[in-house]
C-alpha atoms as a PDB file:
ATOM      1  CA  UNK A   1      37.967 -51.357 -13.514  1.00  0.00           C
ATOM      2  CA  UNK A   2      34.632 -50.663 -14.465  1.00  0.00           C
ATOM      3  CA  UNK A   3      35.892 -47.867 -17.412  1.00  0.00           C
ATOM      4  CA  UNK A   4      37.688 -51.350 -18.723  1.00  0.00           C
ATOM      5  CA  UNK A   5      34.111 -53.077 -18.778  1.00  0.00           C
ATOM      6  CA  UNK A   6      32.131 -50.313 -20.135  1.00  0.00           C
ATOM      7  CA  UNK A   7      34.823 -50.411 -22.855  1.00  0.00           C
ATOM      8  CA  UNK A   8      34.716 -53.719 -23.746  1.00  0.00           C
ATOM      9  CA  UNK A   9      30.808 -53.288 -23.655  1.00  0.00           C
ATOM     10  CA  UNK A  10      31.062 -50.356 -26.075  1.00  0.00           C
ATOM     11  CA  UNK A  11      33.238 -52.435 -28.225  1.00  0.00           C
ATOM     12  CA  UNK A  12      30.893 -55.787 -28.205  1.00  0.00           C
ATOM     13  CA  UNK A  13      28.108 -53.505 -29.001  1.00  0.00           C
ATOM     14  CA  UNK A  14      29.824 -51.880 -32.303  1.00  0.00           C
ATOM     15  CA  UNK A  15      30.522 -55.099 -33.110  1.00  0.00           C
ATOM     16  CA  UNK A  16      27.218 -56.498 -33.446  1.00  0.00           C
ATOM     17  CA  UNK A  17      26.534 -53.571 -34.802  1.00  0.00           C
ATOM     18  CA  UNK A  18      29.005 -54.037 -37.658  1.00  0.00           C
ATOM     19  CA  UNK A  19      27.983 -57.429 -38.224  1.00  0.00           C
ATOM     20  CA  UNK A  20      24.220 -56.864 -38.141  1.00  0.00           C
ATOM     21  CA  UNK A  21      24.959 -54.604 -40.854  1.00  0.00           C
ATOM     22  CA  UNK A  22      27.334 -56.594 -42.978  1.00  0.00           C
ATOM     23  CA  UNK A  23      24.174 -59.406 -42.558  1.00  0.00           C
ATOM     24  CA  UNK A  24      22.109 -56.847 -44.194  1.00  0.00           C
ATOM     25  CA  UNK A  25      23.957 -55.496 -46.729  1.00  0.00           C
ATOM     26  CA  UNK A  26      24.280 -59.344 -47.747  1.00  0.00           C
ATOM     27  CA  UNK A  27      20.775 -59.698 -47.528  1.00  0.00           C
ATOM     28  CA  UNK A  28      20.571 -56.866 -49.633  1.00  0.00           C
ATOM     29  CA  UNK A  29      22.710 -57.813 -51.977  1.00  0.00           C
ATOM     30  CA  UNK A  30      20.687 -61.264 -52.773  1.00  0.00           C
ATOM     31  CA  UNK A  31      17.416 -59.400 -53.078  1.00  0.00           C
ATOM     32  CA  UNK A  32      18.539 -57.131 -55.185  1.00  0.00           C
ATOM     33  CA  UNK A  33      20.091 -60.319 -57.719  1.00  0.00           C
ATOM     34  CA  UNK A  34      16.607 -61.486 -57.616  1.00  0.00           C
ATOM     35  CA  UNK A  35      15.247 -58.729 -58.617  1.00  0.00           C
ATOM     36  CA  UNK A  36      17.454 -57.998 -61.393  1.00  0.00           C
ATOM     37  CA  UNK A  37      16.858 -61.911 -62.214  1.00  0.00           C
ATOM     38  CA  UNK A  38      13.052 -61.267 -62.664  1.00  0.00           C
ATOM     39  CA  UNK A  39      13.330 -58.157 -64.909  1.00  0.00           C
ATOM     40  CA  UNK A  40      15.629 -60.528 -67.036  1.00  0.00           C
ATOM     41  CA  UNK A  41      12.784 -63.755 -66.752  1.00  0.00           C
ATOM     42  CA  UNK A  42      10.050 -60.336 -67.367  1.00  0.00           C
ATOM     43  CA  UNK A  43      12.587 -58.517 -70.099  1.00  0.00           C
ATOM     44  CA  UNK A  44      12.875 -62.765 -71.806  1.00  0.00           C
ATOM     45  CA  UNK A  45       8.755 -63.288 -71.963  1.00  0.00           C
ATOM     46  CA  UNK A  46       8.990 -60.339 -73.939  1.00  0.00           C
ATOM     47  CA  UNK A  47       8.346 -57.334 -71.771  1.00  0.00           C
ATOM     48  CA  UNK A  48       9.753 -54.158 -71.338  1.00  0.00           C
ATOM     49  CA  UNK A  49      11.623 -53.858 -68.376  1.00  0.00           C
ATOM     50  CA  UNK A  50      12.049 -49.714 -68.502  1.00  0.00           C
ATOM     51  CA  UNK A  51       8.339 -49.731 -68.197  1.00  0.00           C
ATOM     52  CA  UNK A  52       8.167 -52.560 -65.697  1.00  0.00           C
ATOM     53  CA  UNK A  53      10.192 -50.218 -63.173  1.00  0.00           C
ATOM     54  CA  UNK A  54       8.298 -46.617 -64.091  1.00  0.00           C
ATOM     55  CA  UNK A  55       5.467 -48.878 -63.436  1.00  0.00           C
ATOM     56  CA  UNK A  56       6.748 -49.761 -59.835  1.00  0.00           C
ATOM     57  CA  UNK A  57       7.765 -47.284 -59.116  1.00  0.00           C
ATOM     58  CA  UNK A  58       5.023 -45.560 -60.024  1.00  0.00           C
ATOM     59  CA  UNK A  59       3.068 -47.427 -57.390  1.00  0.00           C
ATOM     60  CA  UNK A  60       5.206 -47.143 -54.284  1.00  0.00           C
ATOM     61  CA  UNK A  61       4.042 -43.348 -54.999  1.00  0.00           C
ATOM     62  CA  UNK A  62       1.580 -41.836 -52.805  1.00  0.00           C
ATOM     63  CA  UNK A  63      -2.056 -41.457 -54.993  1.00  0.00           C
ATOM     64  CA  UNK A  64      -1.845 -37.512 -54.621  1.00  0.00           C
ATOM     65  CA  UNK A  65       1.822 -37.400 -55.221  1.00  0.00           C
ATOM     66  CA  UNK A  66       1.016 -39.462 -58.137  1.00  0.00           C
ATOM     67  CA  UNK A  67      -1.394 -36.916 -59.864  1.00  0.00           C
ATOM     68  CA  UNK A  68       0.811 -34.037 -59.181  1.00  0.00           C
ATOM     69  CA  UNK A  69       3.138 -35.361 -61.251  1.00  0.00           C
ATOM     70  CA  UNK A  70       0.693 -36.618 -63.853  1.00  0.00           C
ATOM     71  CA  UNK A  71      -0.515 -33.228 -63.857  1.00  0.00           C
ATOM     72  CA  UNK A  72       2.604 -31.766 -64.169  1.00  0.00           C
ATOM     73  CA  UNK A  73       3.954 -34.028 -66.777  1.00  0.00           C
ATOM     74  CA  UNK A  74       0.515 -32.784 -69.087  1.00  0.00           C
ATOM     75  CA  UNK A  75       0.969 -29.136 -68.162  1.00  0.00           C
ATOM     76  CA  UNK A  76       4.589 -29.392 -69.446  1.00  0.00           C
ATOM     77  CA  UNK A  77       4.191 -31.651 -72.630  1.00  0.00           C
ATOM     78  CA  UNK A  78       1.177 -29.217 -73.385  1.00  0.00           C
ATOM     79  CA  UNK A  79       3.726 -26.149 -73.190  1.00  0.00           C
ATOM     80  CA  UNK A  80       6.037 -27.759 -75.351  1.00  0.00           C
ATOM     81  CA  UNK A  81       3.133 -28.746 -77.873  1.00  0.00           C
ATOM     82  CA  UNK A  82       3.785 -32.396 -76.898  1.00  0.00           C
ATOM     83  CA  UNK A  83       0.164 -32.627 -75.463  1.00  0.00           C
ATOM     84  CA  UNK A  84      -1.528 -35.701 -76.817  1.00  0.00           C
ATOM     85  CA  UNK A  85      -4.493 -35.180 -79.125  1.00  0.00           C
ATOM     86  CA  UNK A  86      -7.840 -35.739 -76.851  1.00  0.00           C
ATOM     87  CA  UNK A  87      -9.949 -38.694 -77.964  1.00  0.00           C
ATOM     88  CA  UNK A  88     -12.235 -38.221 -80.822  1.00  0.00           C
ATOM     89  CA  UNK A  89     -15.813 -38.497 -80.182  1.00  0.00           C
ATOM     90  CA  UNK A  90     -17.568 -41.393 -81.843  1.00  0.00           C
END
């Protein structure tokens, strides 16, 4: 009898489960409409919205993982003869 409970356990258990995930994934699903509604109110006022998200995500980066890549991007455009001009003294 008690395999019969355990069962039944198991099975409430994936259920909640299941539906703490489909809760999420709904969840998810709003948050990411309003998201995509404020690059559209952003992308309306005139903005960019291609830079809006390089900018974000640009600053869920870590600092230091942040200048790697800056550093990398320069070493790169400079090998390619992309490198911007430095600033001219004044």
């Amino acid at each position: 009898m008690s395999t019969v409970n355990s069962d039944s356990v198991a099975q409430d258990q994936l259920r909640a489960f299941i539906e703490r995930i489909e809760r999420l994934e709904e969840e998810k699903q709003t948050i990411a409409d309003d998201i995509k509604e404020v690059y559209a109110e952003a992308k309306g006022n005139g903005f960019d919205t291609k830079v809006l998200r390089q900018i974000v995500r640009i600053r869920k980066q870590d600092q230091n993982e942040r200048m790697e890549q800056e550093a990398l991007l320069e070493l790169y455009m400079s090998a390619l003869g992309m490198a911007a001009a430095p600033p001219e003294s004044a």
